[in-house]
N, C-alpha and C. Protein backbone atom coordinates (compact mmCIF):
# COMPACT_ATOMS: atom_id res chain seq x y z
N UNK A 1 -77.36 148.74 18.58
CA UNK A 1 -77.86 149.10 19.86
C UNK A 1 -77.97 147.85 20.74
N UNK A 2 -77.51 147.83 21.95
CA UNK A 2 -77.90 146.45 23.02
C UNK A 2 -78.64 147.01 23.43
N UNK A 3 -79.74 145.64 23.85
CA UNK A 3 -80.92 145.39 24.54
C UNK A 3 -80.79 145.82 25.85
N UNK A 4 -81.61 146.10 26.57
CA UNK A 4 -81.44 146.36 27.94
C UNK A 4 -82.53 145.84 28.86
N UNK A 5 -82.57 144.84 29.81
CA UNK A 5 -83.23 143.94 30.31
C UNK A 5 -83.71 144.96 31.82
N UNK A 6 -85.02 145.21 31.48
CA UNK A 6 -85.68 146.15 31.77
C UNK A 6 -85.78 145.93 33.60
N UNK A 7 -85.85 144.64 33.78
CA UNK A 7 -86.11 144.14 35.39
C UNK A 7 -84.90 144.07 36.08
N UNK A 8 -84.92 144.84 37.37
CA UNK A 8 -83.59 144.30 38.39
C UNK A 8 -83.49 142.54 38.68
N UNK A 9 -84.91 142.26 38.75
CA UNK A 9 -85.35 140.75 39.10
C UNK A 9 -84.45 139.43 38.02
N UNK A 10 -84.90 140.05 36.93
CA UNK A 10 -84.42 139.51 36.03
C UNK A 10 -83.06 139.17 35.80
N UNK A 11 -82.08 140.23 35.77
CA UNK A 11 -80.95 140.52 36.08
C UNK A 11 -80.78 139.43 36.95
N UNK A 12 -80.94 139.54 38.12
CA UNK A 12 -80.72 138.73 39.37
C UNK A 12 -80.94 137.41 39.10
N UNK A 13 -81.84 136.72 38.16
CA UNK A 13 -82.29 135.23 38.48
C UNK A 13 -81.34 135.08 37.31
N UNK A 14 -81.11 135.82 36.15
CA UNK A 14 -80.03 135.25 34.90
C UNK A 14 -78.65 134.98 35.81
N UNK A 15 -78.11 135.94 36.46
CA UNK A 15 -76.84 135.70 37.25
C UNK A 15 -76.89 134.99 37.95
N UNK A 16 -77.65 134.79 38.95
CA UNK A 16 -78.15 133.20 39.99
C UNK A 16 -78.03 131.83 38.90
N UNK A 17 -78.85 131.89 37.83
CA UNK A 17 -78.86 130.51 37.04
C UNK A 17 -77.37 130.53 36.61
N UNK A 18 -76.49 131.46 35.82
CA UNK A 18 -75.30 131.13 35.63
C UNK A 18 -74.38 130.93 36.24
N UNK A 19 -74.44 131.74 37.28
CA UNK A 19 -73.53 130.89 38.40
C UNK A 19 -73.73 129.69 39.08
N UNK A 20 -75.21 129.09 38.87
CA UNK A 20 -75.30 127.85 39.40
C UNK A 20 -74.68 126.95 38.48
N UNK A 21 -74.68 127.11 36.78
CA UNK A 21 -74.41 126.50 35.93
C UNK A 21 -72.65 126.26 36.29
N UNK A 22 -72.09 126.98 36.26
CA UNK A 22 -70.56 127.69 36.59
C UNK A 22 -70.75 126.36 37.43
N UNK A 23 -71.16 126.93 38.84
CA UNK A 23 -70.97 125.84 39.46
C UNK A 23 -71.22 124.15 39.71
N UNK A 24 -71.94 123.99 39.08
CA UNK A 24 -72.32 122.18 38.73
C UNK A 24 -71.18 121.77 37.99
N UNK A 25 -70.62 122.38 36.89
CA UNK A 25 -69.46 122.17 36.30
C UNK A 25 -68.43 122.07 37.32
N UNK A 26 -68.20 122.67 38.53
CA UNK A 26 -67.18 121.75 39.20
C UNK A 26 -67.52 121.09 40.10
N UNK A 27 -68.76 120.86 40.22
CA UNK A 27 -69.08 119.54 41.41
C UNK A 27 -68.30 118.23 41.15
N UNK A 28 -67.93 117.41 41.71
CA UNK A 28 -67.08 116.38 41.06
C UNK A 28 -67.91 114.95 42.12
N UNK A 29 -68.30 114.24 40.99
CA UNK A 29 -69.09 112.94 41.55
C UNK A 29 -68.27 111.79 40.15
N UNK A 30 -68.55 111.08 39.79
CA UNK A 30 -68.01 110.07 38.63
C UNK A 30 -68.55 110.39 37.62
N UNK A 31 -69.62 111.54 37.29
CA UNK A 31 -70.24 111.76 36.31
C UNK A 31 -69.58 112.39 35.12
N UNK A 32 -68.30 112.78 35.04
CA UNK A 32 -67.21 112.95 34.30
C UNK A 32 -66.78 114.69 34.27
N UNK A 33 -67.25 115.62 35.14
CA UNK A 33 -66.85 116.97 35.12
C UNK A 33 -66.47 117.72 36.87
N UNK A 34 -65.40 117.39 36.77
CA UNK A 34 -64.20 117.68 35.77
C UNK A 34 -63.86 116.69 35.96
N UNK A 35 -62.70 116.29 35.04
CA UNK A 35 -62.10 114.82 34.81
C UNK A 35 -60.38 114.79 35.74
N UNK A 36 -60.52 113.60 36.76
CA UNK A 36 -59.60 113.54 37.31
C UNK A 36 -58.94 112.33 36.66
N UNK A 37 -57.36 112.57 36.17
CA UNK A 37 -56.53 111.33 35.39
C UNK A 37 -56.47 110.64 36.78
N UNK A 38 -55.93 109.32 36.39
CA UNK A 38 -55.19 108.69 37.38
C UNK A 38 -53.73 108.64 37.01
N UNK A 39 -52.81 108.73 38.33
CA UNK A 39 -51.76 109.12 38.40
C UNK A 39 -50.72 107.63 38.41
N UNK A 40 -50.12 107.07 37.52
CA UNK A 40 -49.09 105.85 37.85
C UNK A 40 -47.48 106.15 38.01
N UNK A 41 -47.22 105.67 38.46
CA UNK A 41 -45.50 105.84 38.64
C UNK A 41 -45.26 104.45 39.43
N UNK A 42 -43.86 104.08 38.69
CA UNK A 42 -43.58 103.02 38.90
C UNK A 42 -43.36 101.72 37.89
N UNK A 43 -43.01 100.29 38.99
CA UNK A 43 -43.11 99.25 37.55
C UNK A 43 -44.24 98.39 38.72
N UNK A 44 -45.11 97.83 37.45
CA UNK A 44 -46.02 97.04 37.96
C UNK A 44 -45.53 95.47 37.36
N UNK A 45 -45.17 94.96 38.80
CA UNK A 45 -44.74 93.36 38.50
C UNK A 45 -46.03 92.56 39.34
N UNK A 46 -46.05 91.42 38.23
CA UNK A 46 -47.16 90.60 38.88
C UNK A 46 -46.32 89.14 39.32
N UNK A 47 -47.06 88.74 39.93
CA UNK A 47 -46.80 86.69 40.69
C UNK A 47 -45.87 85.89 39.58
N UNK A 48 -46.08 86.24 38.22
CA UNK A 48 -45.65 85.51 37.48
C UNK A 48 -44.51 85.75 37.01
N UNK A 49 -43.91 87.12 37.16
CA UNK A 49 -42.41 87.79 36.70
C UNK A 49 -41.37 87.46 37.92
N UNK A 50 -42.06 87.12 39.46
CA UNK A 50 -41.49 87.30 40.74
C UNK A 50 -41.02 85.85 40.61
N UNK A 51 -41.99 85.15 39.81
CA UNK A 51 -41.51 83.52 39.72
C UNK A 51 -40.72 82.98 39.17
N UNK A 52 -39.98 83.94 37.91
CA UNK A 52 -38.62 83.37 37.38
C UNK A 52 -37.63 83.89 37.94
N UNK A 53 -37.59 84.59 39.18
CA UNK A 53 -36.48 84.82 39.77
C UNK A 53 -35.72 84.13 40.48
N UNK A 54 -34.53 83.51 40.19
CA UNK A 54 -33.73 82.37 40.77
C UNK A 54 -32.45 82.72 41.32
N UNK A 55 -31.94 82.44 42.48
CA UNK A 55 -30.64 83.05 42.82
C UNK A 55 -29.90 82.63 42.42
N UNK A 56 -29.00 83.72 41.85
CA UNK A 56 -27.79 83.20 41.13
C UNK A 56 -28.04 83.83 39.55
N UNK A 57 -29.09 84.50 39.71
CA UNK A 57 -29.03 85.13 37.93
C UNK A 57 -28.31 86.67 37.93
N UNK A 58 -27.89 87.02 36.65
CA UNK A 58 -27.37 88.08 36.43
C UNK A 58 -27.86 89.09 36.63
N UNK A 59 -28.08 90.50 36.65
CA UNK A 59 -28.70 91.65 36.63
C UNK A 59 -29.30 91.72 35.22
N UNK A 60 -29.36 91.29 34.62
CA UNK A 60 -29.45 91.46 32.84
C UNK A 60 -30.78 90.51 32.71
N UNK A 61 -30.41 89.33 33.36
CA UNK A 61 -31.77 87.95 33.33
C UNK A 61 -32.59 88.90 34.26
N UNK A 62 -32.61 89.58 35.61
CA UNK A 62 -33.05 90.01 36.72
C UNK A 62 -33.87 91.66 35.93
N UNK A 63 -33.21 91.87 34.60
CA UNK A 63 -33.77 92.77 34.19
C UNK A 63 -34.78 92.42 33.52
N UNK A 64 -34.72 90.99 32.51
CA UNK A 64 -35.29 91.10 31.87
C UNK A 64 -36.92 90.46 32.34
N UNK A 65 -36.98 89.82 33.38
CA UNK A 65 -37.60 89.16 34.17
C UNK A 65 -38.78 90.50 34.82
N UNK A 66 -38.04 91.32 35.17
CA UNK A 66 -39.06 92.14 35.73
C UNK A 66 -38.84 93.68 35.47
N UNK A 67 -38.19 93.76 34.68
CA UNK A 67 -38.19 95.30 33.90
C UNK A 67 -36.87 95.58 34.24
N UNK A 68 -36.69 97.06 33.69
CA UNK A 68 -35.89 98.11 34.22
C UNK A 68 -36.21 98.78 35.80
N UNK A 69 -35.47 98.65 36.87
CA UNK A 69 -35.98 98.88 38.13
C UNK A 69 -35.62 100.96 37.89
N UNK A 70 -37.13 100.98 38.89
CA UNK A 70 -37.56 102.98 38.71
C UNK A 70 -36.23 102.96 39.44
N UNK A 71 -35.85 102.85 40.63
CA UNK A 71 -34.84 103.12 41.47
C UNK A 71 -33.45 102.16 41.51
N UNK A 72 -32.21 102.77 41.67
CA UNK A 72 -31.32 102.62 41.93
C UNK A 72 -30.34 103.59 42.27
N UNK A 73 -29.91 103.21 43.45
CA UNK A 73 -28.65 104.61 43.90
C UNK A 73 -27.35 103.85 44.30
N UNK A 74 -26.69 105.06 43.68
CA UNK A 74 -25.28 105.18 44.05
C UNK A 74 -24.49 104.72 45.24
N UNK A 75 -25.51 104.72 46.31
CA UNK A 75 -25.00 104.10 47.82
C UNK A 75 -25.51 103.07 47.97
N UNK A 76 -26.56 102.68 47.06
CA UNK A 76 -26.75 101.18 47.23
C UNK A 76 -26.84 100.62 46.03
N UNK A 77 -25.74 100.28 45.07
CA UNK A 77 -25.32 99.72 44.05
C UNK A 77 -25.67 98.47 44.06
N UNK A 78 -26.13 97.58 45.03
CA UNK A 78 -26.34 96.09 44.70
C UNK A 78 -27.75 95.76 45.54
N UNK A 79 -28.20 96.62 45.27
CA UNK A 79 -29.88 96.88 45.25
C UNK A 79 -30.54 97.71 44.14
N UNK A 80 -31.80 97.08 43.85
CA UNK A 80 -32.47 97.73 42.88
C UNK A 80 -33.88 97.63 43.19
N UNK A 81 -34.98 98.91 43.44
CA UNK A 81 -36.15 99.06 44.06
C UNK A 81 -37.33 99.20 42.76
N UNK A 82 -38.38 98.45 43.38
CA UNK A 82 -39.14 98.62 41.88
C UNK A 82 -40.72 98.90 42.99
N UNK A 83 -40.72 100.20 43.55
CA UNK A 83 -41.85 100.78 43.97
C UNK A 83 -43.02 101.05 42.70
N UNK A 84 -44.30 100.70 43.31
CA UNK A 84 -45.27 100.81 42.37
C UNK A 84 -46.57 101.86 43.20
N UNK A 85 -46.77 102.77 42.58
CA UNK A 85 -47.94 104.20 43.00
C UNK A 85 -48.96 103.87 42.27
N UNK A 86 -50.06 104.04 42.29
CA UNK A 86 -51.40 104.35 41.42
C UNK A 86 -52.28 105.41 42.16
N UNK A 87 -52.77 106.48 42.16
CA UNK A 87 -53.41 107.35 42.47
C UNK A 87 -54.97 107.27 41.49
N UNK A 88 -56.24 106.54 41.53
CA UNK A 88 -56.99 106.76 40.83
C UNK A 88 -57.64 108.32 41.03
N UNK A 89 -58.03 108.52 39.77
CA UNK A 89 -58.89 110.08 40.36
C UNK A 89 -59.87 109.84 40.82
N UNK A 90 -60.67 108.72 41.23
CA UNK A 90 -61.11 108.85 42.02
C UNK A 90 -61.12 107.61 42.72
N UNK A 91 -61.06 107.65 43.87
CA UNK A 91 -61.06 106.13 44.91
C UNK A 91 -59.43 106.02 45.50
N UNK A 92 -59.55 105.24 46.10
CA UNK A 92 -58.16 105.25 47.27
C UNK A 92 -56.77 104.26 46.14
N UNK A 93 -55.58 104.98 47.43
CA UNK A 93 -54.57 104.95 46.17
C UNK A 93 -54.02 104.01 46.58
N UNK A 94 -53.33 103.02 45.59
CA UNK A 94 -52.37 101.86 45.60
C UNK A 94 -50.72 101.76 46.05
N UNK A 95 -50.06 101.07 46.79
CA UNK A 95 -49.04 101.43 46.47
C UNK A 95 -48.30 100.24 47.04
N UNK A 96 -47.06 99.76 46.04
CA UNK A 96 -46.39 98.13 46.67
C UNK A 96 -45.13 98.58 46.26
N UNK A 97 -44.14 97.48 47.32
CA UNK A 97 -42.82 98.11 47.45
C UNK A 97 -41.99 96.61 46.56
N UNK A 98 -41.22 96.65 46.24
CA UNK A 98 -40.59 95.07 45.62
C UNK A 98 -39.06 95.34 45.35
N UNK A 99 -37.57 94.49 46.22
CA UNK A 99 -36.73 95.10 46.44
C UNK A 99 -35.45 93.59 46.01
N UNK A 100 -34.45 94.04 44.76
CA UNK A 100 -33.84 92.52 44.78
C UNK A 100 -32.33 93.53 44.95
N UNK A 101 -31.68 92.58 45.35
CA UNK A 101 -30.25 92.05 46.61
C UNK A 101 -29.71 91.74 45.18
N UNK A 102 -28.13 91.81 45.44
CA UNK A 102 -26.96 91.15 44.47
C UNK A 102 -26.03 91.08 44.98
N UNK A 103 -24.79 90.07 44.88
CA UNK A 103 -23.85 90.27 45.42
C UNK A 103 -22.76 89.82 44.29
N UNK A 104 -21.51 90.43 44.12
CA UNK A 104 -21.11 90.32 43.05
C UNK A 104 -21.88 89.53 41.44
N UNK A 105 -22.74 91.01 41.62
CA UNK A 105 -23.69 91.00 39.93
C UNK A 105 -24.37 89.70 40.25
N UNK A 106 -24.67 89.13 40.96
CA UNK A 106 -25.60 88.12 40.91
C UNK A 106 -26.46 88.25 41.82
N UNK A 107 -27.56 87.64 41.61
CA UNK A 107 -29.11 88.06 42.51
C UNK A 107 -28.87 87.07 43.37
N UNK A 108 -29.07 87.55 44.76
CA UNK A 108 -29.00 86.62 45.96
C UNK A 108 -30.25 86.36 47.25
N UNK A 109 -31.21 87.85 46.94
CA UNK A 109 -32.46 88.06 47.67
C UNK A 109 -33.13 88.65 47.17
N UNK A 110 -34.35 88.11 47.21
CA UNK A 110 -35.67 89.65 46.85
C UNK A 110 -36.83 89.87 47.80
N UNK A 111 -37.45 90.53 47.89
CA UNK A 111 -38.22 90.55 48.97
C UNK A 111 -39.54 91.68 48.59
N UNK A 112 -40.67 91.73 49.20
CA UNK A 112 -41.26 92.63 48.99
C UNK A 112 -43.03 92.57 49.20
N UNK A 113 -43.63 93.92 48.87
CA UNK A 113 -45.27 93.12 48.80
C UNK A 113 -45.87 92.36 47.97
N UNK A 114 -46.79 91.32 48.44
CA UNK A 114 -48.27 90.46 47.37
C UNK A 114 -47.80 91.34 45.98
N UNK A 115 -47.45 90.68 45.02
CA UNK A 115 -47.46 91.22 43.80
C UNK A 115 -48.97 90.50 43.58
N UNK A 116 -49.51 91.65 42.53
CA UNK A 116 -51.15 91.14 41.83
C UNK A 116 -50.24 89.92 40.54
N UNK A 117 -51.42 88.89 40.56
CA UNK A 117 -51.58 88.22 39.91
C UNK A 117 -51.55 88.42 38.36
N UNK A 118 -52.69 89.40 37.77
CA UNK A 118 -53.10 89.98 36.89
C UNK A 118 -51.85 91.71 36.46
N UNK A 119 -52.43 91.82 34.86
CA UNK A 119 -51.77 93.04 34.29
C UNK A 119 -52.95 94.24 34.54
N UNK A 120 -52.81 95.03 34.72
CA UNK A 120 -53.45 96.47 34.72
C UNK A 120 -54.78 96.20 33.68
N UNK A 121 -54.17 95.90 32.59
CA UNK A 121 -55.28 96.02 31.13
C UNK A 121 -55.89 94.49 31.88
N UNK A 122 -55.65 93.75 32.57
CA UNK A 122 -56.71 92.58 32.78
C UNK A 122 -57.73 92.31 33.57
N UNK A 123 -57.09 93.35 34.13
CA UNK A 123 -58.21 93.52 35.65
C UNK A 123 -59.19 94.14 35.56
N UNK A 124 -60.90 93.96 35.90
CA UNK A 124 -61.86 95.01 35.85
C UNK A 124 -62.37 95.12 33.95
N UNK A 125 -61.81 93.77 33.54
CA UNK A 125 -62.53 93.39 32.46
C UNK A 125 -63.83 93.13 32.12
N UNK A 126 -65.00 93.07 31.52
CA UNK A 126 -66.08 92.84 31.57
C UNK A 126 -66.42 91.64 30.96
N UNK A 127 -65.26 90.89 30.79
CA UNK A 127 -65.83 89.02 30.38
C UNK A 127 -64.55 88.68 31.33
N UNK A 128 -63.64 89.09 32.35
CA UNK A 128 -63.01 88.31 32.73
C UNK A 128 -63.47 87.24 33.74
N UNK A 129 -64.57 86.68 34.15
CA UNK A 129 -65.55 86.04 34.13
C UNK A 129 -65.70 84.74 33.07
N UNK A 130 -66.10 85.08 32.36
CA UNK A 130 -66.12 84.41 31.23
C UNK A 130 -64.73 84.12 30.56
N UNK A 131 -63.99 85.14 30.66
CA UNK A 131 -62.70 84.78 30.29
C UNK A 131 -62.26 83.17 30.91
N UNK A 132 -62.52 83.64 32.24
CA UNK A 132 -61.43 82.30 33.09
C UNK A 132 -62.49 81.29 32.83
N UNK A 133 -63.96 81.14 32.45
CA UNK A 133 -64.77 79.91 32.24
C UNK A 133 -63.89 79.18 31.03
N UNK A 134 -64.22 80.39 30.20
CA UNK A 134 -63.88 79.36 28.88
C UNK A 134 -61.87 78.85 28.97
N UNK A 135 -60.95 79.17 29.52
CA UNK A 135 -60.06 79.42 29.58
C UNK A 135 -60.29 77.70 30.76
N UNK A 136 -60.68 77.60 31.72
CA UNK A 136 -60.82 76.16 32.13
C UNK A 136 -61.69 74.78 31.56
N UNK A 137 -62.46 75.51 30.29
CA UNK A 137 -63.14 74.96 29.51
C UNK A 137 -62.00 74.29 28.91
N UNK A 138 -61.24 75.12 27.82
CA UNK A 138 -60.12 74.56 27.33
C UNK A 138 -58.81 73.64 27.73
N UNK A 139 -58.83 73.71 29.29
CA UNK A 139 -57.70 72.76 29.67
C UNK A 139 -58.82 71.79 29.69
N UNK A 140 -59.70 71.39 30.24
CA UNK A 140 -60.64 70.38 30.31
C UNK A 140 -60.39 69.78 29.00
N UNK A 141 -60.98 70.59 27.87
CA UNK A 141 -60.99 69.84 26.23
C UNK A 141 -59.90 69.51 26.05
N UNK A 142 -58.74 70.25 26.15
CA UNK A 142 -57.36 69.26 26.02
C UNK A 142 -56.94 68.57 26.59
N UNK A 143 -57.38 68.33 27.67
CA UNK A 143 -57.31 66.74 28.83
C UNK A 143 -57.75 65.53 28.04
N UNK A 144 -58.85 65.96 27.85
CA UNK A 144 -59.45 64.81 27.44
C UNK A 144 -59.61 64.62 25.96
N UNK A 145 -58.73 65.10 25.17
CA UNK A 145 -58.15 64.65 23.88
C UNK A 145 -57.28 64.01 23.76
N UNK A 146 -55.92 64.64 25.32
CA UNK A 146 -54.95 63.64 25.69
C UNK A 146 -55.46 62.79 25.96
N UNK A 147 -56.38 62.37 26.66
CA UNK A 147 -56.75 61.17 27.28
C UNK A 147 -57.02 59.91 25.79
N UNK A 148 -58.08 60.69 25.10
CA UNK A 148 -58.56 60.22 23.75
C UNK A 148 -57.56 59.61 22.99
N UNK A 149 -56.35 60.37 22.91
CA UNK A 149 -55.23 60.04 22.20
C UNK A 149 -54.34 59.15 22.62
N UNK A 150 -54.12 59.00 23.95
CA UNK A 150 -53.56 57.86 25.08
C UNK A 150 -53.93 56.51 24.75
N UNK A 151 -55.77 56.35 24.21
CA UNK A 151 -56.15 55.04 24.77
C UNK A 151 -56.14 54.65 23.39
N UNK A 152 -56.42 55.46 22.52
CA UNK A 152 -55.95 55.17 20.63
C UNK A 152 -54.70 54.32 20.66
N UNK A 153 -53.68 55.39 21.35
CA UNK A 153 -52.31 54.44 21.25
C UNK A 153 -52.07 53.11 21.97
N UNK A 154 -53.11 53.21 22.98
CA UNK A 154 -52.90 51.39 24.07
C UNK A 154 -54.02 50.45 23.10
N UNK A 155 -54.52 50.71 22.35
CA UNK A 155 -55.80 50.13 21.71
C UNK A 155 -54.61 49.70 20.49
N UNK A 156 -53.68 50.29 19.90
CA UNK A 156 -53.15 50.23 18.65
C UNK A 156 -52.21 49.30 19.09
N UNK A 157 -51.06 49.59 20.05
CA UNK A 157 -50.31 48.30 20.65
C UNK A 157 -50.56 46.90 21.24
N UNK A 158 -51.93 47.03 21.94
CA UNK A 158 -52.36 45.96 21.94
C UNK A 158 -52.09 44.60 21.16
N UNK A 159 -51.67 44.11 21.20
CA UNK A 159 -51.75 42.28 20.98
C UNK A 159 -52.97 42.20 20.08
N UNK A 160 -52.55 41.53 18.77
CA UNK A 160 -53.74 41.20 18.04
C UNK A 160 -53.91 39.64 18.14
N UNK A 161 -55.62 39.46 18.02
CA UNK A 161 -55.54 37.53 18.08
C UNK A 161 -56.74 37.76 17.08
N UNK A 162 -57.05 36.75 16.29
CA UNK A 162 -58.27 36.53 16.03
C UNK A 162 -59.32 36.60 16.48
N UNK A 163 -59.42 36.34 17.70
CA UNK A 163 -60.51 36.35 18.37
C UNK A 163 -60.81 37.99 19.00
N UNK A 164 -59.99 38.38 18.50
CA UNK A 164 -60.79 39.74 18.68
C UNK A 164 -60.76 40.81 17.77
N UNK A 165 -60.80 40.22 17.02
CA UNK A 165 -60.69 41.14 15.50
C UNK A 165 -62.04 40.85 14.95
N UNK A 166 -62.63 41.83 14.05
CA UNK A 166 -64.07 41.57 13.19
C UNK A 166 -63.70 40.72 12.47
N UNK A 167 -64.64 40.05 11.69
CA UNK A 167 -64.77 38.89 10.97
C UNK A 167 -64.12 39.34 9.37
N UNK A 168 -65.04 40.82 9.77
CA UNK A 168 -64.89 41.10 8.08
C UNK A 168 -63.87 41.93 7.43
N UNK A 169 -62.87 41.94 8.66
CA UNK A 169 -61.73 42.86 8.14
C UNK A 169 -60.82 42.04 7.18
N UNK A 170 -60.02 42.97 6.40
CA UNK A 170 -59.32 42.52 5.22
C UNK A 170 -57.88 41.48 6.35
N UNK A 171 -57.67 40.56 5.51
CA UNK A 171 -56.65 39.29 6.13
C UNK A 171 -57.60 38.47 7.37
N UNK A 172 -58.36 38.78 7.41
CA UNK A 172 -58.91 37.72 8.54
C UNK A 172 -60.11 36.75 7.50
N UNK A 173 -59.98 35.93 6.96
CA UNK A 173 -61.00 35.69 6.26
C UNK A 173 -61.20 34.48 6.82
N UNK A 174 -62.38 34.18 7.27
CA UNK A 174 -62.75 32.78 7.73
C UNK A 174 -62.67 31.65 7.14
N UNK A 175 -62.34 30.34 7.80
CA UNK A 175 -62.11 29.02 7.10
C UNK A 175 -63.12 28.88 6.39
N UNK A 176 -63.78 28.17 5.41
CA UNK A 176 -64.45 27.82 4.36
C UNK A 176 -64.83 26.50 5.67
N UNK A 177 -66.29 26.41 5.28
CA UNK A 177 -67.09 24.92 5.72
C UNK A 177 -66.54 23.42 5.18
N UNK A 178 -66.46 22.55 6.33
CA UNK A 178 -66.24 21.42 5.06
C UNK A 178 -67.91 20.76 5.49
């Protein structure tokens, strides 16, 4: 036998609460319901891939330098387009254009937008902060090991005299008194 919920009232405030429920589930704030992906298409080249590009390289070096380009057409065979999209689900969307020239199979121009510096996975790190401290920490410490190691070697070539050698090192033994 089902129950039968004796109040019209009742009725009414159960359907009011579930449809409010229904509905909070699609309110959309960052709080994770519903979940919007972010959308990529494209190749993402940074400052540092744009920098081994030299005129006069092959399509093959030009590939390997900055990927497989998304675009290439048939009417423009000695161009290759490497458009980059990002659509976050939420927040405003990205988008850079980056375009290299050839002329008989060799790269002759490139052109395009600010490539980012950084890779996708590097950006919006939570020690990259700390990353780049300790990361200038370390050229510092290896400076100055070179340095350490520099003055070892001008200290070692140096000109030896007696007079500046310890007394008590082995072969330097002092004259005897008369």
């Amino acid at each position: 036998m089902i129950a039968r919920i004796p109040s019209r009232s009742l009725k009414t405030g159960l359907m009011v609460a579930a449809l409010a429920v229904a509905l909070a589930g699609c309110s959309g704030d960052k709080w994770g319901f519903p979940y919007k992906a972010g959308v990529q298409q494209g190749n993402w080249i940074t400052q540092e891939q744009v920098a081994l590009l030299q005129p006069g390289m092959t399509r093959e070096q030009v590939r390997f330098a900055l990927g497989s380009p998304t675009l290439t057409s048939v009417l423009h065979a000695n161009r290759w387009d490497y458009p980059y999209y990002f659509k976050p689900g939420y927040g405003e969307a990205q988008e850079r254009k980056f375009t290299v020239w050839f002329e008989n199979d060799r790269l002759t121009r490139w052109e395009g937008d600010k490539q980012p510096d950084l890779q996708p996975y590097q950006i919006n790190t939570p020690n990259a902060v700390a990353d780049e401290k300790a990361d200038k920490r370390l050229t510092e410490d290896e400076a100055r090991q070179k340095e350490e190691a520099d003055q070892l070697k001008r200290d070692s070539a140096a000109p030896v005299s007696p007079l500046n050698q310890y007394p008590g090192q082995p072969g330097n033994a002092p004259e005897p008194l008369k």
